[in-house]
PDB file of N, CA and C in Angstrom:
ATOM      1  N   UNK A   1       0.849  -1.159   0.000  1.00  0.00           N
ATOM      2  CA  UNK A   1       0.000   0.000   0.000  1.00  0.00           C
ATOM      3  C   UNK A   1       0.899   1.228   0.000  1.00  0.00           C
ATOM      4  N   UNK A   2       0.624   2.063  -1.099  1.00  0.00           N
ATOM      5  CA  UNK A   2       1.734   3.606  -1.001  1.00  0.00           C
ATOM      6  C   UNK A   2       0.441   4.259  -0.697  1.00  0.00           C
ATOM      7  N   UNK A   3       1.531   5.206  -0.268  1.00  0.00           N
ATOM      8  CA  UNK A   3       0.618   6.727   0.285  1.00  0.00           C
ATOM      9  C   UNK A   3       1.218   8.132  -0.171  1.00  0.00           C
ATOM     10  N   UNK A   4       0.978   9.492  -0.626  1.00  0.00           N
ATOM     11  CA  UNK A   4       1.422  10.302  -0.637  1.00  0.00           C
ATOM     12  C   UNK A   4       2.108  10.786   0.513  1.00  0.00           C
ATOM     13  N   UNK A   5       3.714  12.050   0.737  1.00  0.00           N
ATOM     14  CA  UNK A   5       3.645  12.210   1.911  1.00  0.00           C
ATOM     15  C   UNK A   5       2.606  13.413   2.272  1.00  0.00           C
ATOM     16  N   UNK A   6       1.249  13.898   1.933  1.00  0.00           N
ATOM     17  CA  UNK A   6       0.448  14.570   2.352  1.00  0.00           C
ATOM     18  C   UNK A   6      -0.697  13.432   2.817  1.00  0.00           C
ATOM     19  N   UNK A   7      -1.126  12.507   2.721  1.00  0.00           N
ATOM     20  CA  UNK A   7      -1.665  11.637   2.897  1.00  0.00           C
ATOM     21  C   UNK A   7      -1.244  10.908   4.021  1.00  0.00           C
ATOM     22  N   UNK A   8      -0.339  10.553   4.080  1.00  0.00           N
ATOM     23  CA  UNK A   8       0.381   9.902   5.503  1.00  0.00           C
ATOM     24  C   UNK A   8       0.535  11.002   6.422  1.00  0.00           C
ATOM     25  N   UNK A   9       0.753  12.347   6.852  1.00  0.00           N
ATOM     26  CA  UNK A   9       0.707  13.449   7.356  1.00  0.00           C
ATOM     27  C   UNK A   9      -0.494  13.929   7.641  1.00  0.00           C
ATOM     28  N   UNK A  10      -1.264  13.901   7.065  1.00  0.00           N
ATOM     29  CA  UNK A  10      -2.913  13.785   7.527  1.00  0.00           C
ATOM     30  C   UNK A  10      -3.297  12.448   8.031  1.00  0.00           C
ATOM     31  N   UNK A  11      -3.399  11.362   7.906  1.00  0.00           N
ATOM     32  CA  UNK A  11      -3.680  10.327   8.450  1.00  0.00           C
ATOM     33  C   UNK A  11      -3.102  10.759  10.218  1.00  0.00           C
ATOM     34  N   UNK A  12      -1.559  10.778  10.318  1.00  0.00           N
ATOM     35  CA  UNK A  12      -1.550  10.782  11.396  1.00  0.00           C
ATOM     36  C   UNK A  12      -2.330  11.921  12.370  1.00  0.00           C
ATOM     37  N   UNK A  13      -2.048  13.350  11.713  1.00  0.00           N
ATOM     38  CA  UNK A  13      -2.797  14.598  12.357  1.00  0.00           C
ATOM     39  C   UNK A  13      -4.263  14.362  12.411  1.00  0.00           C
ATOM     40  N   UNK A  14      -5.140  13.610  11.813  1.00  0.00           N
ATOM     41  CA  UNK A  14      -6.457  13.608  11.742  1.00  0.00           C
ATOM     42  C   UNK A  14      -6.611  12.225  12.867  1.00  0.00           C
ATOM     43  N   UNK A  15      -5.981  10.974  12.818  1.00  0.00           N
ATOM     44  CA  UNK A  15      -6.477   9.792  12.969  1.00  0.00           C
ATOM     45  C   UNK A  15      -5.391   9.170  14.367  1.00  0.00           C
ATOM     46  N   UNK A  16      -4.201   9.613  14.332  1.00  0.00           N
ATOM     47  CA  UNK A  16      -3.118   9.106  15.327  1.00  0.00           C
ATOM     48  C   UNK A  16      -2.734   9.788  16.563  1.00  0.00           C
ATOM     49  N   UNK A  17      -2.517   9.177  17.542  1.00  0.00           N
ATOM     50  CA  UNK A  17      -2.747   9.375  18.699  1.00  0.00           C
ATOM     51  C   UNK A  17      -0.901   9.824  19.155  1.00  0.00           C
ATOM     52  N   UNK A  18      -0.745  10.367  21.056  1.00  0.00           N
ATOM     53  CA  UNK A  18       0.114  10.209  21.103  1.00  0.00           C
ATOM     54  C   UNK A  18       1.152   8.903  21.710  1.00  0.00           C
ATOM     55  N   UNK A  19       1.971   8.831  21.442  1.00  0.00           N
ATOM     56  CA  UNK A  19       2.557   7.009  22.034  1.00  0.00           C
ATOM     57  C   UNK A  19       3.977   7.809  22.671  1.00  0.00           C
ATOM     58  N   UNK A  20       4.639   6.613  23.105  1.00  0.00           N
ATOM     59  CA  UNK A  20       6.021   7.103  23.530  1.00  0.00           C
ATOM     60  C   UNK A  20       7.189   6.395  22.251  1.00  0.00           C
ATOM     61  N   UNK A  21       8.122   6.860  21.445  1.00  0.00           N
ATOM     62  CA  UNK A  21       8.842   6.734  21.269  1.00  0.00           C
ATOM     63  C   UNK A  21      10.191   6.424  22.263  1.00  0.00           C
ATOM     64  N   UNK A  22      10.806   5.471  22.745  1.00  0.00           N
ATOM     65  CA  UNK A  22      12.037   5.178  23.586  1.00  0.00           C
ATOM     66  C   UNK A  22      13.393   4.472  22.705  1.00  0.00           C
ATOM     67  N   UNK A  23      13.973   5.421  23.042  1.00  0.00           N
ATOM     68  CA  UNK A  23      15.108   5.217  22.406  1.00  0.00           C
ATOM     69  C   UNK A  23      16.217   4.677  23.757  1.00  0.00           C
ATOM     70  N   UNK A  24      16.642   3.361  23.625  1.00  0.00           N
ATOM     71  CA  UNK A  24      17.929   2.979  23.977  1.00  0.00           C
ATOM     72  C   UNK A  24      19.183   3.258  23.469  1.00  0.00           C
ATOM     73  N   UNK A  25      20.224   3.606  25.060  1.00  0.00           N
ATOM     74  CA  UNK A  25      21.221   3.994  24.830  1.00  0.00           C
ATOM     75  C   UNK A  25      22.395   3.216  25.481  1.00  0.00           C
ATOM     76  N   UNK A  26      23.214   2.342  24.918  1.00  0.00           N
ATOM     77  CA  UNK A  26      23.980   1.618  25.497  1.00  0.00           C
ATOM     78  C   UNK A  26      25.451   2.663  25.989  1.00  0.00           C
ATOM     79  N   UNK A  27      25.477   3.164  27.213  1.00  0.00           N
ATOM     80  CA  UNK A  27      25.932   3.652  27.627  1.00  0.00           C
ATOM     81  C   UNK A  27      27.343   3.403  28.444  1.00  0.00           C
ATOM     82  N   UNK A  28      27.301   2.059  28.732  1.00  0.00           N
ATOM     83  CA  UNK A  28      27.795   1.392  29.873  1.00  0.00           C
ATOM     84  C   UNK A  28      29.449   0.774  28.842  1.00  0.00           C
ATOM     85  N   UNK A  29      30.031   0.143  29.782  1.00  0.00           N
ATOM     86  CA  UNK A  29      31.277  -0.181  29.671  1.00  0.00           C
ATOM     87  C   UNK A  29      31.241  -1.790  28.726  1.00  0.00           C
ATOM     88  N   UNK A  30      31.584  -1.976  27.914  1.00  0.00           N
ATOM     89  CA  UNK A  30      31.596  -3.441  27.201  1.00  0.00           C
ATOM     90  C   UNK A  30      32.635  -4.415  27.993  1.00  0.00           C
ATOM     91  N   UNK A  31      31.799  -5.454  28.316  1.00  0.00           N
ATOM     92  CA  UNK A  31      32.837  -6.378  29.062  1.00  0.00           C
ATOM     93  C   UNK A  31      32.749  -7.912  27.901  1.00  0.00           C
ATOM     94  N   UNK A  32      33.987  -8.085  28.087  1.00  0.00           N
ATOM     95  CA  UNK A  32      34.667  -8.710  27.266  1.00  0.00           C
ATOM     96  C   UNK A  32      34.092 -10.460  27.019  1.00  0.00           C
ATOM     97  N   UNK A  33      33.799 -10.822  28.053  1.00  0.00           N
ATOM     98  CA  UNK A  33      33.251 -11.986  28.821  1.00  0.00           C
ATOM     99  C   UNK A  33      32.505 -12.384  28.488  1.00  0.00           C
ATOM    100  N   UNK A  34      31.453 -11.518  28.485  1.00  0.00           N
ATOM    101  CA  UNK A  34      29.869 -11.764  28.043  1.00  0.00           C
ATOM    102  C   UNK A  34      29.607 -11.560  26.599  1.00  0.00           C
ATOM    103  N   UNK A  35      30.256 -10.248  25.954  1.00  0.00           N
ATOM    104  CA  UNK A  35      30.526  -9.898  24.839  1.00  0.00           C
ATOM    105  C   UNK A  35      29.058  -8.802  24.556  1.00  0.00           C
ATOM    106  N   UNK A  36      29.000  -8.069  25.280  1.00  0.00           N
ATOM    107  CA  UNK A  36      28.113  -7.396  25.620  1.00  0.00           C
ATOM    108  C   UNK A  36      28.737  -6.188  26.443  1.00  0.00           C
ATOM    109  N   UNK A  37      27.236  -4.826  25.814  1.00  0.00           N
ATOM    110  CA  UNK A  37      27.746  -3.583  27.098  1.00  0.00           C
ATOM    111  C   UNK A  37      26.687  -3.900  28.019  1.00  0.00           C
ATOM    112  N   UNK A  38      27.825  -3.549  29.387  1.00  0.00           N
ATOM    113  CA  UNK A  38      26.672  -4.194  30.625  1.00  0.00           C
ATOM    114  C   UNK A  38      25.615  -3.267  31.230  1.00  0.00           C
ATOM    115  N   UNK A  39      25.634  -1.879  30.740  1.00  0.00           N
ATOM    116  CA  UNK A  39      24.573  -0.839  30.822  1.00  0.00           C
ATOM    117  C   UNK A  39      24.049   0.041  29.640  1.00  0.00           C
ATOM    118  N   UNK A  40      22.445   0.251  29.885  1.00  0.00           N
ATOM    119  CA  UNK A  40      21.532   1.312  29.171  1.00  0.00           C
ATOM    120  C   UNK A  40      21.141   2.167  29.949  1.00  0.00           C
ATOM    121  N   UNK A  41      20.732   3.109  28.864  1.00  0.00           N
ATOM    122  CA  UNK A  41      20.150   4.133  29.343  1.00  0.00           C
ATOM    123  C   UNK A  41      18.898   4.075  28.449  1.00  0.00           C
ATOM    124  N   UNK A  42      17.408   4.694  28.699  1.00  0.00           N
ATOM    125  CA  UNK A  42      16.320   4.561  27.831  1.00  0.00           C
ATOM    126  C   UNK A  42      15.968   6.014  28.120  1.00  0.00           C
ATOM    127  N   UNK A  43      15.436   6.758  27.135  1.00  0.00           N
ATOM    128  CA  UNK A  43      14.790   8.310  26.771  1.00  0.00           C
ATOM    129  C   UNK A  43      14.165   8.252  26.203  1.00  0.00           C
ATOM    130  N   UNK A  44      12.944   8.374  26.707  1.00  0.00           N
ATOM    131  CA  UNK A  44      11.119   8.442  26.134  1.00  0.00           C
ATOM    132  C   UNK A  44      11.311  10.363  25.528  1.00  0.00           C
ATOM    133  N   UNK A  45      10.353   9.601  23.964  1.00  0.00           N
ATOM    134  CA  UNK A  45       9.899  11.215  23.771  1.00  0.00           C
ATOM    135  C   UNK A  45       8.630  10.581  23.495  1.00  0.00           C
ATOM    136  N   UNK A  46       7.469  12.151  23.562  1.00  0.00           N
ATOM    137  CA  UNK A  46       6.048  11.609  23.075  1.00  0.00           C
ATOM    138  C   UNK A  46       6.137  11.709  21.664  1.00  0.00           C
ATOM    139  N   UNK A  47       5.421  11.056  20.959  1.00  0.00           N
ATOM    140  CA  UNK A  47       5.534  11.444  19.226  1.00  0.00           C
ATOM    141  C   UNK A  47       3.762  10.717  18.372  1.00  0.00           C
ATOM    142  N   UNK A  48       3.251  11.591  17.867  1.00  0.00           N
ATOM    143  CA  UNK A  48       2.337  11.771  17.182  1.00  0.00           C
ATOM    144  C   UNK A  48       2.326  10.445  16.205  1.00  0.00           C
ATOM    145  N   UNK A  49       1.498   9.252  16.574  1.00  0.00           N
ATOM    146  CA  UNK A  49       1.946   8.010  15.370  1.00  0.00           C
ATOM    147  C   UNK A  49       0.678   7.718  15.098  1.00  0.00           C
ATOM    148  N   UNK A  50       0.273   6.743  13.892  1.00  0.00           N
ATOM    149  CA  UNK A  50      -0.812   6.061  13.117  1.00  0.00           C
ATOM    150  C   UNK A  50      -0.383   4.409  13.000  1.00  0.00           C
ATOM    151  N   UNK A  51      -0.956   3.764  13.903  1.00  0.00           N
ATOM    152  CA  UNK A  51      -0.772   2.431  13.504  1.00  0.00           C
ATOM    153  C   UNK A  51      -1.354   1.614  12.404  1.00  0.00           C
ATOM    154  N   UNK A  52      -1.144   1.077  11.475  1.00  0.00           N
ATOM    155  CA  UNK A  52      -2.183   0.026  10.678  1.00  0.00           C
ATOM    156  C   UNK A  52      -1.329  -0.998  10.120  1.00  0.00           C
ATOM    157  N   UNK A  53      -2.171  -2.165   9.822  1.00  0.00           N
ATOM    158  CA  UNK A  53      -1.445  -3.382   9.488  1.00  0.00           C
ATOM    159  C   UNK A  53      -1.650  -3.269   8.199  1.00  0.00           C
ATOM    160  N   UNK A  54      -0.083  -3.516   7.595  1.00  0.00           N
ATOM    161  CA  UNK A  54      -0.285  -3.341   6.027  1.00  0.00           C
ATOM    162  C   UNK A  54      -0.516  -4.137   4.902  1.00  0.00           C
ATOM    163  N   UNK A  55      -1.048  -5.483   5.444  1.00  0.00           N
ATOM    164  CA  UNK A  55      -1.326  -6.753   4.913  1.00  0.00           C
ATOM    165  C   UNK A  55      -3.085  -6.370   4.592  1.00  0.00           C
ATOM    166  N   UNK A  56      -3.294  -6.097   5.917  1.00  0.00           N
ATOM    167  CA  UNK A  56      -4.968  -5.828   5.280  1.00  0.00           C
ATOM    168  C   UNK A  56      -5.081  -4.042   4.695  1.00  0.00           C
ATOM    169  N   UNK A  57      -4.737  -3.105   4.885  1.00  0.00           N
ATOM    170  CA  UNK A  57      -5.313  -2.202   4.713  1.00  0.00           C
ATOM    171  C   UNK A  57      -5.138  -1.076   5.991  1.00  0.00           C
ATOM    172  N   UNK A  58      -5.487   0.181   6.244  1.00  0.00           N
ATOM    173  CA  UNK A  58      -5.702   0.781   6.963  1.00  0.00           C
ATOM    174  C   UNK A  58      -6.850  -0.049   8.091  1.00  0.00           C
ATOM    175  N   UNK A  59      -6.150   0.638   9.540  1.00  0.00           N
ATOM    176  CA  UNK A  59      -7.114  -0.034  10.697  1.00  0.00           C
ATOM    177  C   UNK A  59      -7.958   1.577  10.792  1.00  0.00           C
ATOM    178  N   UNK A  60      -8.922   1.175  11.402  1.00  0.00           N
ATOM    179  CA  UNK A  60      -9.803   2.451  11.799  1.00  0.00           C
ATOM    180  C   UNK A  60      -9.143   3.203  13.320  1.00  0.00           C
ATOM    181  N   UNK A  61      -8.506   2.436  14.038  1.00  0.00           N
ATOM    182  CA  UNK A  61      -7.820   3.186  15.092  1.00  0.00           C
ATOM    183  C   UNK A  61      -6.978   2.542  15.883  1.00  0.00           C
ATOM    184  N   UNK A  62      -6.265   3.357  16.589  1.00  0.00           N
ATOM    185  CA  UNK A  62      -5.298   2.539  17.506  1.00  0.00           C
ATOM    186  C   UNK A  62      -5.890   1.325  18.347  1.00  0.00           C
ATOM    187  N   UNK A  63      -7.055   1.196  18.574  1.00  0.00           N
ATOM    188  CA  UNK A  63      -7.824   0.094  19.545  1.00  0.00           C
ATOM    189  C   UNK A  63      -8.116  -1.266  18.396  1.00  0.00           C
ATOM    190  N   UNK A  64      -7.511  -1.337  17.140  1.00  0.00           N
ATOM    191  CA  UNK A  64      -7.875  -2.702  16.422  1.00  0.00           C
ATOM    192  C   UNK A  64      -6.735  -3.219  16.043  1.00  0.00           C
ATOM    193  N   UNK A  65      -5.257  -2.967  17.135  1.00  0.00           N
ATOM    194  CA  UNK A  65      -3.881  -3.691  16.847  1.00  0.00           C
ATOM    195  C   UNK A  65      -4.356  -4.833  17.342  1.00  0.00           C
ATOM    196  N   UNK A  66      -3.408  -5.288  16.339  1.00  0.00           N
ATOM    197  CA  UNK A  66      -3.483  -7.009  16.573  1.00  0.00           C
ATOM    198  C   UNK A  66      -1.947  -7.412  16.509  1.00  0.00           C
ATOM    199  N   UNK A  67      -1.887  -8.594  17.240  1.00  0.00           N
ATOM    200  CA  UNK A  67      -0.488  -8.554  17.471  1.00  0.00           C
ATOM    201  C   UNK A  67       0.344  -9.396  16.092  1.00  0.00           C
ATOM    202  N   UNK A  68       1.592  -8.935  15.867  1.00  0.00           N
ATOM    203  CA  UNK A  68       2.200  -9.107  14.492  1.00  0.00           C
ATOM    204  C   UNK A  68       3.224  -7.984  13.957  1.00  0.00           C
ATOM    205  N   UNK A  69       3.074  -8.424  12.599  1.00  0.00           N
ATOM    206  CA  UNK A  69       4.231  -7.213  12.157  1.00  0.00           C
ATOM    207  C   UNK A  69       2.851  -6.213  11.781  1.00  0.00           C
ATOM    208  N   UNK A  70       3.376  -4.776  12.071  1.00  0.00           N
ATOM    209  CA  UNK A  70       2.608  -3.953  11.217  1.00  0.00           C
ATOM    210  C   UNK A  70       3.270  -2.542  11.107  1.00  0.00           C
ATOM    211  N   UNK A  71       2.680  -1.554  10.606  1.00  0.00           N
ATOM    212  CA  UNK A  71       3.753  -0.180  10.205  1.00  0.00           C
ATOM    213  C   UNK A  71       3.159   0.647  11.261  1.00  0.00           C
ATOM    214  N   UNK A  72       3.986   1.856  11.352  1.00  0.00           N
ATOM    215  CA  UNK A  72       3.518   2.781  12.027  1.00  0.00           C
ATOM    216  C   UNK A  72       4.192   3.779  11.452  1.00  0.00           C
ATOM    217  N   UNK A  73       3.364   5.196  11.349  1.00  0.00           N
ATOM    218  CA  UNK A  73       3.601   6.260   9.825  1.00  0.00           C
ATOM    219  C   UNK A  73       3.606   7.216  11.794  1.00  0.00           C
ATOM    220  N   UNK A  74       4.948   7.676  11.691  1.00  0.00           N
ATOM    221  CA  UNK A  74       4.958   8.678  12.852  1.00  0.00           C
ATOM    222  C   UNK A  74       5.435  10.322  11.935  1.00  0.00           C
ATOM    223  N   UNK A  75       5.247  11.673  12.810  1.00  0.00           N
ATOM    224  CA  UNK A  75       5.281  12.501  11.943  1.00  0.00           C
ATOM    225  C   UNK A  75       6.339  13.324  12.252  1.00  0.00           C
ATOM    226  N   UNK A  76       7.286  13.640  11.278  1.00  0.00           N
ATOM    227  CA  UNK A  76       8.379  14.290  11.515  1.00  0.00           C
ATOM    228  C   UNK A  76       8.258  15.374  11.665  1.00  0.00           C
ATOM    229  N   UNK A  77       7.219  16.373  11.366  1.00  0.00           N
ATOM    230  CA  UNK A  77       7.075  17.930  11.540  1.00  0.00           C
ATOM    231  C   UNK A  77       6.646  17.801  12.913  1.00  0.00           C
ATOM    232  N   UNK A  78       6.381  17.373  13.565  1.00  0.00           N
ATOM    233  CA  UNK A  78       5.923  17.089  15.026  1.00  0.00           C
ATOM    234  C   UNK A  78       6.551  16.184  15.843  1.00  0.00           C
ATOM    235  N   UNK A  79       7.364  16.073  15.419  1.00  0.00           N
ATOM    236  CA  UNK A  79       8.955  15.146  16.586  1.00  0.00           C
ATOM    237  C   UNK A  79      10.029  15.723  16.806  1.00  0.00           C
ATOM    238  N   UNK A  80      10.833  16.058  17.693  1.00  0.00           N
ATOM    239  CA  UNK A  80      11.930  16.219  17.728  1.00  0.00           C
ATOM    240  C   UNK A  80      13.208  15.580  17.907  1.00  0.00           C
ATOM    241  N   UNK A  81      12.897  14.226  17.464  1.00  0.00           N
ATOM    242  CA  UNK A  81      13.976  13.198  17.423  1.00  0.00           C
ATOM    243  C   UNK A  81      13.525  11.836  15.879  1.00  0.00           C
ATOM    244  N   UNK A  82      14.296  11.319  15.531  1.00  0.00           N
ATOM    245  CA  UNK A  82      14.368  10.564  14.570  1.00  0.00           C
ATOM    246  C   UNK A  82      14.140   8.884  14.937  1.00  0.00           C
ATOM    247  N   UNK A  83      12.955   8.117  14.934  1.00  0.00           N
ATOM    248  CA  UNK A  83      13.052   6.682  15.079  1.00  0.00           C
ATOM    249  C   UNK A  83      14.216   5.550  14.320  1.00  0.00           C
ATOM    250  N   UNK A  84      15.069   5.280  15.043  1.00  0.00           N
ATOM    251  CA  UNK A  84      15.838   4.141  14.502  1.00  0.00           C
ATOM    252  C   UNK A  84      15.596   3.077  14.811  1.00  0.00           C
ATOM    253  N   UNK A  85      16.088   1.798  14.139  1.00  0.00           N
ATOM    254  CA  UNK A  85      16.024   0.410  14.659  1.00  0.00           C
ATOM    255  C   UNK A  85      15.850   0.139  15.518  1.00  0.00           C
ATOM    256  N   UNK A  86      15.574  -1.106  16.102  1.00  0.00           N
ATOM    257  CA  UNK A  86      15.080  -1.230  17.608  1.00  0.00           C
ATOM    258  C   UNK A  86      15.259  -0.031  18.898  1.00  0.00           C
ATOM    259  N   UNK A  87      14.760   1.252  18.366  1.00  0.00           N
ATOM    260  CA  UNK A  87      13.987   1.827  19.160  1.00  0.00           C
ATOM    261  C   UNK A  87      12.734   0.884  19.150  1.00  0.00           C
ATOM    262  N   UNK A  88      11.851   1.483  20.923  1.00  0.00           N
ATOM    263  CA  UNK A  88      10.581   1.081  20.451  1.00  0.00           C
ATOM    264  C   UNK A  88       9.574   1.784  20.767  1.00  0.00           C
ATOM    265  N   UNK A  89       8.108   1.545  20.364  1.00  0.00           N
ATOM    266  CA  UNK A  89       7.273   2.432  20.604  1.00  0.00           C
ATOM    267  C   UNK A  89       6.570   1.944  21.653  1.00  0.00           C
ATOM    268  N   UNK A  90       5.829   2.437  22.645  1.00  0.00           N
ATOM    269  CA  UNK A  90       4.750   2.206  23.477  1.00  0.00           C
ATOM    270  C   UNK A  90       3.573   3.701  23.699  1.00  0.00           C
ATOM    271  N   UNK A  91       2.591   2.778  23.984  1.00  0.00           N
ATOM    272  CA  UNK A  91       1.655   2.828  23.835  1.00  0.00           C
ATOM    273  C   UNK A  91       0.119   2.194  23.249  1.00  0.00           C
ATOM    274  N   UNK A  92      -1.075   2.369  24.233  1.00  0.00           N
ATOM    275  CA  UNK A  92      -2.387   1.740  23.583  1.00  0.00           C
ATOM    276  C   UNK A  92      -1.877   0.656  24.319  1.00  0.00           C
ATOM    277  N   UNK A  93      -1.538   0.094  25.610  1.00  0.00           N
ATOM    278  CA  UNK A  93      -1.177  -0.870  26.220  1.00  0.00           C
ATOM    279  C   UNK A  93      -0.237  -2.281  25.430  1.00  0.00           C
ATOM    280  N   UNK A  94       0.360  -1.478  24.840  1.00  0.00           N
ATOM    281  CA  UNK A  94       1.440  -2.233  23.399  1.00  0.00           C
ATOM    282  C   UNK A  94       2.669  -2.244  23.626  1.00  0.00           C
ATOM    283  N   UNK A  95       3.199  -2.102  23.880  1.00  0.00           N
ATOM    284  CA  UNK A  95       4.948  -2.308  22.923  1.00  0.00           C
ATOM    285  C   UNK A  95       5.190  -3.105  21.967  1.00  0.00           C
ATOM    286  N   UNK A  96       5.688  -2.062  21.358  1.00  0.00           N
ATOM    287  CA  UNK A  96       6.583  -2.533  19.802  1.00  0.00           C
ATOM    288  C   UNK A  96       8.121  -2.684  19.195  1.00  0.00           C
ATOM    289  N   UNK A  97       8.628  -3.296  18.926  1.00  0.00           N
ATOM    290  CA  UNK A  97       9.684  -2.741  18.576  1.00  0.00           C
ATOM    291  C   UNK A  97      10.436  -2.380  16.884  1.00  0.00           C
ATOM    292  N   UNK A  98      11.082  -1.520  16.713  1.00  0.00           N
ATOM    293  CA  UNK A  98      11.070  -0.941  15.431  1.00  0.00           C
ATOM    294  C   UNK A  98      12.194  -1.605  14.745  1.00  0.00           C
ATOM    295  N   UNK A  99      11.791  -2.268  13.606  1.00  0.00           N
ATOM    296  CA  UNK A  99      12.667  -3.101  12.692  1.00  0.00           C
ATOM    297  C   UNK A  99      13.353  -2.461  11.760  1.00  0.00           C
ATOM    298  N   UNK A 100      12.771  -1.492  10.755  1.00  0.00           N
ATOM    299  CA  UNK A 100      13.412  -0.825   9.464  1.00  0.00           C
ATOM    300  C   UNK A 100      12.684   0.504  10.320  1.00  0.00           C
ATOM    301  N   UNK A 101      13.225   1.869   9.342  1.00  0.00           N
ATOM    302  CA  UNK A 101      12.329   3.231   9.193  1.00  0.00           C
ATOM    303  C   UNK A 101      12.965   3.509   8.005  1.00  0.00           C
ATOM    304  N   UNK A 102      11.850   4.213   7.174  1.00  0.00           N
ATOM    305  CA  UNK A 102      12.168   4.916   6.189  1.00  0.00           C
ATOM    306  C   UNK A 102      11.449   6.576   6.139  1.00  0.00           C
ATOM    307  N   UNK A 103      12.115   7.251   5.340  1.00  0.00           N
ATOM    308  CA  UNK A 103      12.034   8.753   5.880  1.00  0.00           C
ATOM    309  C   UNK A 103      11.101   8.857   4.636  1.00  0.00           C
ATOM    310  N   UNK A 104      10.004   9.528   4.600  1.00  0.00           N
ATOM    311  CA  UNK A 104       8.868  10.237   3.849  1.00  0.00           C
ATOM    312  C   UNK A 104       9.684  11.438   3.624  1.00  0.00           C
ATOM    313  N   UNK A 105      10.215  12.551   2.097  1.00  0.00           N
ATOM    314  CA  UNK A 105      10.686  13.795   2.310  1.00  0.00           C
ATOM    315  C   UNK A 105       9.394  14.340   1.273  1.00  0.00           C
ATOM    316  N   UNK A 106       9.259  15.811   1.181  1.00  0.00           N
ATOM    317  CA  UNK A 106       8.275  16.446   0.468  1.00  0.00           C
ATOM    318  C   UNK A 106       9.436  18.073  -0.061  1.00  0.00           C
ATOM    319  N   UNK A 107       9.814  17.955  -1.234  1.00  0.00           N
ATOM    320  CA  UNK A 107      10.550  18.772  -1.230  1.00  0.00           C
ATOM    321  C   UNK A 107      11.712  19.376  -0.163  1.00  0.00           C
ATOM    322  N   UNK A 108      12.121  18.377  -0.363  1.00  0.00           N
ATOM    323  CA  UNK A 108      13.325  18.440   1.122  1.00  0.00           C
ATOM    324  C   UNK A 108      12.841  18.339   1.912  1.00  0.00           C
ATOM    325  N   UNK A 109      11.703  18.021   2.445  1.00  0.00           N
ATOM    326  CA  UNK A 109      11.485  17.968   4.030  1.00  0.00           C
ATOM    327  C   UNK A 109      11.106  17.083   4.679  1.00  0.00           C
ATOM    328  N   UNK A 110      11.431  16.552   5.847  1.00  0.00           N
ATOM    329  CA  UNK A 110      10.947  15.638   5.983  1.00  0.00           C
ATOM    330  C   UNK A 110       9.499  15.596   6.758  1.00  0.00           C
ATOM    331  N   UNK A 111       8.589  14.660   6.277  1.00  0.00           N
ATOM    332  CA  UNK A 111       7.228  14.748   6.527  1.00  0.00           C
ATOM    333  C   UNK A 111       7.176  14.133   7.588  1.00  0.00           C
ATOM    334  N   UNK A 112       7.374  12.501   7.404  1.00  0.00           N
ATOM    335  CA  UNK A 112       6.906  11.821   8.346  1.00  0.00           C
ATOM    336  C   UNK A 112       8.249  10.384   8.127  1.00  0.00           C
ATOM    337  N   UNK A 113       7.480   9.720   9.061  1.00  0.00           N
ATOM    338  CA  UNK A 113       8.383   8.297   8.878  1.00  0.00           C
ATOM    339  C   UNK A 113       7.803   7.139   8.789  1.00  0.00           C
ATOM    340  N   UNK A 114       7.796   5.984   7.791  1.00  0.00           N
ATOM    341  CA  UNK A 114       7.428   5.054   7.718  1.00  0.00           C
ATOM    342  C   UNK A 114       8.210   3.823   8.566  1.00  0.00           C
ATOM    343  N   UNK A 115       7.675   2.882   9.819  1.00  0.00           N
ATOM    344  CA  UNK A 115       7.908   2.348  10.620  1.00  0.00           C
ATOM    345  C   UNK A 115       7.624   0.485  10.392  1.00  0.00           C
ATOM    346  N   UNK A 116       8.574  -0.124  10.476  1.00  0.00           N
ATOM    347  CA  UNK A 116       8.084  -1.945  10.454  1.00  0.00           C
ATOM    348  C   UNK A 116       8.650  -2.236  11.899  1.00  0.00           C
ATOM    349  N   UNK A 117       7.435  -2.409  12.060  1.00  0.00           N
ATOM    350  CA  UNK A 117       7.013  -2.841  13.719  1.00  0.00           C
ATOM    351  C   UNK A 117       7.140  -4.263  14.354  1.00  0.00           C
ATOM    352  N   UNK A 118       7.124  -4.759  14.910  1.00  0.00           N
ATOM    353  CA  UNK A 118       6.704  -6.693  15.605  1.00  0.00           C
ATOM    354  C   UNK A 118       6.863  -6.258  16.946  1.00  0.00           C
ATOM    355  N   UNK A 119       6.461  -6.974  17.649  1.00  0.00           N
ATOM    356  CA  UNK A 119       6.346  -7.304  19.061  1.00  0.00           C
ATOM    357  C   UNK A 119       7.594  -8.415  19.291  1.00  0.00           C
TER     358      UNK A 119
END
């Protein structure tokens, strides 16, 4: 399913709610042993998103997630931070976590962000 980026930018402003975006930050010291860093840090921002599963179609609202892969179209004129890879989202009694993002631009700008989600 494509969308214009004026179309995905209205979807969310008309239809999407707010969620938390959390971004992990591996902060901590890498120990050798485990092969792992042994501390995070996590920083919630709120951010304006539209959930729908893109196998069937647009959902009518955040209350008809079903659990699976599905997208989430969050809006860049209304964020002040950028979703990367396993960041994840919460909210709507959900967590998600973020697989790919791809950037929506509209004459240089960026609109919004297209999100592949799973639990």
């Amino acid at each position: 399913m494509s969308f214009n980026s004026f179309t995905l930018h209205k979807l969310v402003s008309d239809h999407g709610g707010d969620i938390t975006l959390r971004k992990v930050t591996n902060s901590g010291t890498y120990n050798p042993h485990t092969g792992s860093v042994e501390s995070s840090a996590t920083t919630d921002y709120t951010v304006k998103a539209y959930f729908y599963n893109y196998e069937n179609g647009l959902l009518t609202g955040l209350d008809d997630i079903r659990r699976g892969t599905r997208r989430v179209v969050i809006s860049a004129l209304e964020t002040a931070v950028e979703p990367d890879d396993e960041d994840q989202l919460i909210g709507e009694g959900d967590t998600v976590h973020i697989e790919s993002v791809r950037t929506i631009y509209s004459g240089g700008t960026k609109v919004c962000y297209i999100c592949l989600v799973k639990e």
